[in-house]
C-alpha atoms as a PDB file:
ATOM      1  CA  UNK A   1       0.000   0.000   0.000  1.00  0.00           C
ATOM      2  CA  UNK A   2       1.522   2.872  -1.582  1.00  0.00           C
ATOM      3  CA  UNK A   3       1.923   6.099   1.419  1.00  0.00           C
ATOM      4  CA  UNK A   4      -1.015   8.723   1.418  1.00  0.00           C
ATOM      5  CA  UNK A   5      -1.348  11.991   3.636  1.00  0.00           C
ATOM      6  CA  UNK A   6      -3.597  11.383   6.940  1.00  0.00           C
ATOM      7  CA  UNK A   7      -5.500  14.077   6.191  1.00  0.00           C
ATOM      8  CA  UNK A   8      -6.898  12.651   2.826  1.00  0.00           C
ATOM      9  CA  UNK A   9     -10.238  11.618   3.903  1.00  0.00           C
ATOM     10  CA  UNK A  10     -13.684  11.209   1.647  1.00  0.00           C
ATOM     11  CA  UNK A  11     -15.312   9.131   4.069  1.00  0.00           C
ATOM     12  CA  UNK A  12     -18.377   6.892   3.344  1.00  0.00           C
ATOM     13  CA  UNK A  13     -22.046   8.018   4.229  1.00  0.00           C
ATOM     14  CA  UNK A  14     -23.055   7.184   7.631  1.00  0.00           C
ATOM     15  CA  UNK A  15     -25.884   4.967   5.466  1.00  0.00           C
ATOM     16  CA  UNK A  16     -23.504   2.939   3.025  1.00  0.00           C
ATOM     17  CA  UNK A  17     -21.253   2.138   6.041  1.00  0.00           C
ATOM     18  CA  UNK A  18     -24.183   0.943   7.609  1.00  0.00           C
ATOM     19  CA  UNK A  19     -25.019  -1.586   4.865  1.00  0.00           C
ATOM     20  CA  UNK A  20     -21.744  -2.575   4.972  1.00  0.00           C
ATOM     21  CA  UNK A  21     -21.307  -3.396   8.645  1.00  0.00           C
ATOM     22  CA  UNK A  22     -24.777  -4.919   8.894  1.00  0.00           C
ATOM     23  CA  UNK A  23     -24.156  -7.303   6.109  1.00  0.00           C
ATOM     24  CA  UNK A  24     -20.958  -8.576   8.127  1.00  0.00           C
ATOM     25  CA  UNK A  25     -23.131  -9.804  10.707  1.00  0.00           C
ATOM     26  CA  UNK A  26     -20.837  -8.423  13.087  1.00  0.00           C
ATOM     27  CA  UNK A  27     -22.051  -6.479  16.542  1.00  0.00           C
ATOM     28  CA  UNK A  28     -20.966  -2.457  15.444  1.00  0.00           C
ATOM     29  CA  UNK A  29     -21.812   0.782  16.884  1.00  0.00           C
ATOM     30  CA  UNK A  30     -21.112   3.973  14.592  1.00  0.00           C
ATOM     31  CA  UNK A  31     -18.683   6.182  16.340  1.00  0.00           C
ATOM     32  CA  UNK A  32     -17.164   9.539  16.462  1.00  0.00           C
ATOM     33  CA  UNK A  33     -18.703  12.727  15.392  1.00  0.00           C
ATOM     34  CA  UNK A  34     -21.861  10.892  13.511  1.00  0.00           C
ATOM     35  CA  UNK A  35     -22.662   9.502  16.540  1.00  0.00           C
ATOM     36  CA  UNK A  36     -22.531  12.265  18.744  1.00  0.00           C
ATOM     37  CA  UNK A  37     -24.824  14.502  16.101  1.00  0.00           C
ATOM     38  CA  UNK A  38     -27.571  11.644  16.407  1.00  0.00           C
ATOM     39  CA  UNK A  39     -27.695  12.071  19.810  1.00  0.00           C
ATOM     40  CA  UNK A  40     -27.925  15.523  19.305  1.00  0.00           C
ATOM     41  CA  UNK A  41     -30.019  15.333  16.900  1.00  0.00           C
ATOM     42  CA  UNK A  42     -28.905  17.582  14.120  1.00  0.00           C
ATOM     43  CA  UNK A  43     -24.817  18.124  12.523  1.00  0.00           C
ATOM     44  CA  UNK A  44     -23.258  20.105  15.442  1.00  0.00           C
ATOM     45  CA  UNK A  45     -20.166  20.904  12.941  1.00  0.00           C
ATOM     46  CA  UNK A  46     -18.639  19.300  10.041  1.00  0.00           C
ATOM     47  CA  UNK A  47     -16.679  15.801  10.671  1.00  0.00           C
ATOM     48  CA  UNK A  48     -13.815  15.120   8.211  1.00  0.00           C
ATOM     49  CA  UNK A  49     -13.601  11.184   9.205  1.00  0.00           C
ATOM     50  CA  UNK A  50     -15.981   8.273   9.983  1.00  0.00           C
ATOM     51  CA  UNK A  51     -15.383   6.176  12.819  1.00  0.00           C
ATOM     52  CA  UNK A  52     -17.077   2.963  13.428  1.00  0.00           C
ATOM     53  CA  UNK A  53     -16.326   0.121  16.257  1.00  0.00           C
ATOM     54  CA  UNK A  54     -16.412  -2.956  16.951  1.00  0.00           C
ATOM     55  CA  UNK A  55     -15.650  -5.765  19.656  1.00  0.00           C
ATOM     56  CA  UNK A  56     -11.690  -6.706  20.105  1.00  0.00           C
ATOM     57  CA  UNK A  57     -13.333  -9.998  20.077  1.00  0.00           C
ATOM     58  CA  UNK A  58     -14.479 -10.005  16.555  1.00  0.00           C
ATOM     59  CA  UNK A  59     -11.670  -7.961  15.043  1.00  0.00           C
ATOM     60  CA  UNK A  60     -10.385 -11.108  12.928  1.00  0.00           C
ATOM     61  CA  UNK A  61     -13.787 -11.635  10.935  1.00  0.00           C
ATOM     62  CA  UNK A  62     -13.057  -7.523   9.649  1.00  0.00           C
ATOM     63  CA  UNK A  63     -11.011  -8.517   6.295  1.00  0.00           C
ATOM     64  CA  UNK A  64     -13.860 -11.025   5.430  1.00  0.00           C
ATOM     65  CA  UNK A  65     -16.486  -8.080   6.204  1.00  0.00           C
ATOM     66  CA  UNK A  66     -14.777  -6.052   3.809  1.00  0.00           C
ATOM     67  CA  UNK A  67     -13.488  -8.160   0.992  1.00  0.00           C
ATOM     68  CA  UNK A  68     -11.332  -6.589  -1.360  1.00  0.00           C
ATOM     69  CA  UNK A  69     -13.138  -3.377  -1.690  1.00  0.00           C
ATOM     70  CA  UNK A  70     -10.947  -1.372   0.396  1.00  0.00           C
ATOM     71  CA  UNK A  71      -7.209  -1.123   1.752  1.00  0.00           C
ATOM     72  CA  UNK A  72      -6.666  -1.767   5.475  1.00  0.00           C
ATOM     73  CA  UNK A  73      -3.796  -0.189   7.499  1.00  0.00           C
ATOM     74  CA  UNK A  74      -3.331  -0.782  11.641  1.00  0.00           C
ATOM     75  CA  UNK A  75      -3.487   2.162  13.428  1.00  0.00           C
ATOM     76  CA  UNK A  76      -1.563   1.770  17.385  1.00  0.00           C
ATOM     77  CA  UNK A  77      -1.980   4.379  20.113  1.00  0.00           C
ATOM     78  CA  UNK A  78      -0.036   7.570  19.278  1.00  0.00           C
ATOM     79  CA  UNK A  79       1.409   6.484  15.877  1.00  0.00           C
ATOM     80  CA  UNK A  80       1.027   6.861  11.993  1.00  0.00           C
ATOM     81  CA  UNK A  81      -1.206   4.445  10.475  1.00  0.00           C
ATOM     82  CA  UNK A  82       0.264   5.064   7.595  1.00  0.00           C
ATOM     83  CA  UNK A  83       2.882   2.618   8.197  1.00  0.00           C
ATOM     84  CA  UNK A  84       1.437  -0.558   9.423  1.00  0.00           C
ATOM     85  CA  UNK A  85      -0.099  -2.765   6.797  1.00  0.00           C
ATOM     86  CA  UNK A  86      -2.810  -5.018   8.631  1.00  0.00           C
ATOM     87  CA  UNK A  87      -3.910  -8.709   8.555  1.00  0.00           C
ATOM     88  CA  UNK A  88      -5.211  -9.932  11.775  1.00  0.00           C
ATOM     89  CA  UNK A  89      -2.865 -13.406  11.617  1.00  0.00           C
ATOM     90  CA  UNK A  90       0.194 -10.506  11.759  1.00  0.00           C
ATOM     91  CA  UNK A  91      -1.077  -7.692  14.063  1.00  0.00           C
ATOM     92  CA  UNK A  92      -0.711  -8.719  17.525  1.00  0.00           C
ATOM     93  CA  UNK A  93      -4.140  -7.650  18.459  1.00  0.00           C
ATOM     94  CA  UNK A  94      -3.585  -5.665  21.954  1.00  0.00           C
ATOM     95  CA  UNK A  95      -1.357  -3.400  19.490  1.00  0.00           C
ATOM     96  CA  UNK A  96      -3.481  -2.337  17.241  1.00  0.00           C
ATOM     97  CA  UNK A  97      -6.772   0.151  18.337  1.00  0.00           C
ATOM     98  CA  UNK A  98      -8.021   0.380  15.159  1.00  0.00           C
ATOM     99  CA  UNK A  99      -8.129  -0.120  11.190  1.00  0.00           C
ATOM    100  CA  UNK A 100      -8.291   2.384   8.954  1.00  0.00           C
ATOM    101  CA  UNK A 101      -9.380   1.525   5.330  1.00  0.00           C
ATOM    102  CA  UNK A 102      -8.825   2.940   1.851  1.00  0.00           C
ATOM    103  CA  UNK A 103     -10.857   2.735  -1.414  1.00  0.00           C
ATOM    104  CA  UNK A 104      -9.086   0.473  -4.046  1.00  0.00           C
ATOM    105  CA  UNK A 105      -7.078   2.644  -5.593  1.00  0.00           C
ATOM    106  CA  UNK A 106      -5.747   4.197  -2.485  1.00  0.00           C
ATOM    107  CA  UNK A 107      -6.256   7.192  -3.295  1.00  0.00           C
ATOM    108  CA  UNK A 108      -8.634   8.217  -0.374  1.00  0.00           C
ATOM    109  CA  UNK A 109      -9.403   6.997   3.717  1.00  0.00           C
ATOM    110  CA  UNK A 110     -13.022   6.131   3.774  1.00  0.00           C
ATOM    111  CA  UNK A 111     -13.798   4.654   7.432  1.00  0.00           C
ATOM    112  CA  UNK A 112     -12.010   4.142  10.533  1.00  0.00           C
ATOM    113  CA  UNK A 113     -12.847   1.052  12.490  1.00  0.00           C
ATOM    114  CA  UNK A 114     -12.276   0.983  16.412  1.00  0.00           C
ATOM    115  CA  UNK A 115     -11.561  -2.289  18.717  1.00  0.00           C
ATOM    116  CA  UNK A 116     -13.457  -2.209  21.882  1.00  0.00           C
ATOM    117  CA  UNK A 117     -11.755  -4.187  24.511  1.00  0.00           C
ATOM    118  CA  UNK A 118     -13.911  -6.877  26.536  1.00  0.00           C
ATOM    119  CA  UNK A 119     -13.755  -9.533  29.170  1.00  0.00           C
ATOM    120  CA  UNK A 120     -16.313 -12.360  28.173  1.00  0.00           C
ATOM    121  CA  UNK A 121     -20.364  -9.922  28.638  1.00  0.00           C
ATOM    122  CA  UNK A 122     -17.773  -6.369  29.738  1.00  0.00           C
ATOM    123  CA  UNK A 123     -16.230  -4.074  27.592  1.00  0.00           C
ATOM    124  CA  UNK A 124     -13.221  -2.117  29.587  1.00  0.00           C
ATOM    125  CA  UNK A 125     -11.650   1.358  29.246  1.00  0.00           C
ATOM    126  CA  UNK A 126      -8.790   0.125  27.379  1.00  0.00           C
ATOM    127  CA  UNK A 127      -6.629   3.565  28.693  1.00  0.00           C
ATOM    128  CA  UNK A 128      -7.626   2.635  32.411  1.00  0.00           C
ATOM    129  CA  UNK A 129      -9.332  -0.980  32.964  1.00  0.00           C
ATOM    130  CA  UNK A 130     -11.025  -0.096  36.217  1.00  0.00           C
ATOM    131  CA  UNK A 131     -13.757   1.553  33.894  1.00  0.00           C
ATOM    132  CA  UNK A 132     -15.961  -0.770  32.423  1.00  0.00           C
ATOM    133  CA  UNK A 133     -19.195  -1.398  31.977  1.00  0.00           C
ATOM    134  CA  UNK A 134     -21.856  -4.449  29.977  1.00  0.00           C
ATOM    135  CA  UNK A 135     -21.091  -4.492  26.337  1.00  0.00           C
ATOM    136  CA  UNK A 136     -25.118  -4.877  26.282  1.00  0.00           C
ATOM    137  CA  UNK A 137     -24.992  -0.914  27.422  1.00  0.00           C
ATOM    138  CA  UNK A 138     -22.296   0.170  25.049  1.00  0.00           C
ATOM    139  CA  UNK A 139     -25.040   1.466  22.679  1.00  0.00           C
ATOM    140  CA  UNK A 140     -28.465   2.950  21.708  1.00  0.00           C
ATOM    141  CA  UNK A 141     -30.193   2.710  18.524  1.00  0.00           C
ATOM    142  CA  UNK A 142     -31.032   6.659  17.016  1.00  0.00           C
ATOM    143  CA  UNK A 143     -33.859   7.272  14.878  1.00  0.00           C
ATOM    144  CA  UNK A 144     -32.942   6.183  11.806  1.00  0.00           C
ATOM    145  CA  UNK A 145     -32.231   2.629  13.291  1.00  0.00           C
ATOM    146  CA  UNK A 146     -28.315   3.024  13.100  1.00  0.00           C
ATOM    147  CA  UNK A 147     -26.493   1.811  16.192  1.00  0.00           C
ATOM    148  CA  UNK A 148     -24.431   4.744  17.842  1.00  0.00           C
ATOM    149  CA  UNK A 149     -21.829   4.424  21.136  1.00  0.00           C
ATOM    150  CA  UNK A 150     -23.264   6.124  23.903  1.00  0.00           C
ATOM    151  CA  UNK A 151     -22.494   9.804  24.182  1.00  0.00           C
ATOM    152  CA  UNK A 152     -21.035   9.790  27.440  1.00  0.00           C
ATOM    153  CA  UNK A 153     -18.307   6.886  26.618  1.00  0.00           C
ATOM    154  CA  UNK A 154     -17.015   8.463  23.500  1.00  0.00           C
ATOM    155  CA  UNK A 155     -17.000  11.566  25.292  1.00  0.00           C
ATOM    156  CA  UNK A 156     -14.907   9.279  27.759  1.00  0.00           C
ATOM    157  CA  UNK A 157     -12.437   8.916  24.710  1.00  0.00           C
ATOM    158  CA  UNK A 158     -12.372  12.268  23.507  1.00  0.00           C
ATOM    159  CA  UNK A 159     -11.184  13.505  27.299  1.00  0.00           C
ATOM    160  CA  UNK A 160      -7.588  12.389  26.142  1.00  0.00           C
ATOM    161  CA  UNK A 161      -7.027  14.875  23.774  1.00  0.00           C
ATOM    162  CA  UNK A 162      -8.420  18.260  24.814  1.00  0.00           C
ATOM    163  CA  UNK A 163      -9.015  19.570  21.015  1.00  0.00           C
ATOM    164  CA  UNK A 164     -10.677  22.456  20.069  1.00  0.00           C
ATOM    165  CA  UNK A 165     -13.242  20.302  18.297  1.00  0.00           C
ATOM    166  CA  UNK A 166     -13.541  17.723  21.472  1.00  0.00           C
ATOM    167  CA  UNK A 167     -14.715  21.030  23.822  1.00  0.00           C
ATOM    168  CA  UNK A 168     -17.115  21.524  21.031  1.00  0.00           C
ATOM    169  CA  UNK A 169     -18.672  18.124  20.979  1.00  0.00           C
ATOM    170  CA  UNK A 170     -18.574  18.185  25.126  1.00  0.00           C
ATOM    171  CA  UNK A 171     -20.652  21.645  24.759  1.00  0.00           C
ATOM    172  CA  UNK A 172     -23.003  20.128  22.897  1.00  0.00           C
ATOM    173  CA  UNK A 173     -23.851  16.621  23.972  1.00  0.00           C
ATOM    174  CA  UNK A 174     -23.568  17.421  27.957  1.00  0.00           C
ATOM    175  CA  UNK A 175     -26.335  19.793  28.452  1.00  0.00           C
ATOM    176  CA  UNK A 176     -28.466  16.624  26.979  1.00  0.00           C
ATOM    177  CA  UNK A 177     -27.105  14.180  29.247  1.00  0.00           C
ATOM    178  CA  UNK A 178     -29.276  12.068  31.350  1.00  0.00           C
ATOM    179  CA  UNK A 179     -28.506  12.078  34.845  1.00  0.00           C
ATOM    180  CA  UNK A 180     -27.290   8.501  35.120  1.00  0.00           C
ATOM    181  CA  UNK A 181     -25.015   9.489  32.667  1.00  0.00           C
ATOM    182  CA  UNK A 182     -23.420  12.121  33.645  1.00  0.00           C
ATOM    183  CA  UNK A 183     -22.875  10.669  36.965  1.00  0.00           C
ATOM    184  CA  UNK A 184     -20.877   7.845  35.236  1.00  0.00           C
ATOM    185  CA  UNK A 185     -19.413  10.158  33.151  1.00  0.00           C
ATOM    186  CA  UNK A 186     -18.303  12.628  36.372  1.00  0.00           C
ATOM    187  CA  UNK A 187     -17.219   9.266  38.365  1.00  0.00           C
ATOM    188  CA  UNK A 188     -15.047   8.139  35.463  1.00  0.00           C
ATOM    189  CA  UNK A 189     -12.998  11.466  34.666  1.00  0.00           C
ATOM    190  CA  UNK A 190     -12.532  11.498  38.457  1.00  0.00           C
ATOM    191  CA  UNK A 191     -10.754   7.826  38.088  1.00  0.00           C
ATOM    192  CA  UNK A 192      -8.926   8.361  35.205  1.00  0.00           C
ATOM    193  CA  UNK A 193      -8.572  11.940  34.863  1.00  0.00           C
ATOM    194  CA  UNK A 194      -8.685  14.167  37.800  1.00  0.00           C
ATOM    195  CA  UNK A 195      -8.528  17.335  37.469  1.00  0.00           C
ATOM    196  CA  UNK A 196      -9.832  17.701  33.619  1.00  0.00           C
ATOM    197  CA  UNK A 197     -11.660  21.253  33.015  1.00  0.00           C
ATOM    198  CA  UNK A 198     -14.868  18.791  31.564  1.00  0.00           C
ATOM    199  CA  UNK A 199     -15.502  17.839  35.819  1.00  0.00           C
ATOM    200  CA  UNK A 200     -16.415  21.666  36.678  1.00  0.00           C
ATOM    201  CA  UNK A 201     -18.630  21.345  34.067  1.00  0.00           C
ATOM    202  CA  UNK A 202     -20.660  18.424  35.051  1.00  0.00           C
ATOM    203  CA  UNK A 203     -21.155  19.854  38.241  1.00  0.00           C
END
């Protein structure tokens, strides 16, 4: 696979990624910004990427999903994905946090593909594993019948990096909050990050 800037993104539509994930047959949540807007419920601002997930679990059965339609590249904490081709026999799985995956001609990254980390009916925090929770409860299913990850865990994720575009998304997805979860959302910055500027916020 042939180098390509990170930044070159034309991502799929939120609706032909879903007909692609629910033809794998795979458990999937979508992820990211998309998800974040359904819960919402209209664009909050304009997302260059589209992020999907999946269970660690089933990350071998992704090449199958997506035949030879697209490129797939590993993607580990902190580093360039641009440098790591992918097959699941190769990757040593706690390595790699997610795929991403090109169109054919590699021209272009289309889709991003996260690895949820579980233990047997749990999914854990894989930055702190004392935060956890049922993989059952991971999701919710928005209007238009996609699956999305709950707000308040990919808010969870997006507390690493302290982005312009992160404060955005916390501005507008915590006023809509429901109690319960922004008590677990409170309890697990306090765990994992203490002290992050989101905690004044949740009161």
């Amino acid at each position: 696979m042939r180098r390509r800037p990170l930044d070159a993104w034309s991502p799929l539509t939120v609706e032909d990624a879903a007909s692609m994930m629910d033809n794998s047959g795979l458990r999937w949540w979508l992820a990211g910004g998309g998800a974040l807007d359904r819960f919402v419920g209209h664009p909050t601002r304009r997302h260059a990427d589209l992020d999907l997930a999946v269970l660690r679990s089933d990350h071998a059965a992704v090449p199958g999903m997506i035949g030879e339609r697209w490129q797939l590249v590993a993607v580990r904490e902190d580093s360039s994905p641009d440098v790591v081709p992918w097959e699941p026999a190769t990757s040593p799985a706690d390595e790699v946090t997610s795929v991403w995956g090109a169109d054919a001609a590699g021209d272009r990254w289309v889709f991003e593909i996260l690895f949820l980390e579980t233990e047997g009916d749990r999914w854990v925090f894989r930055r702190d594993p004392r935060i956890g929770g049922r993989v059952d409860d991971l999701g919710w299913t928005a209007a238009d019948g996609i699956p999305a990850l709950r707000p308040e865990i990919h808010l969870l994720y997006k507390a690493k990096y302290q982005r312009a575009k992160d404060d955005t998304d916390f501005d507008s997805v915590h006023p809509l909050l429901s109690p319960d979860a922004r008590t677990w959302l409170r309890w697990a910055l306090q765990l994992h990050r203490p002290g992050h500027p989101w905690l004044r916020r949740l009161g």
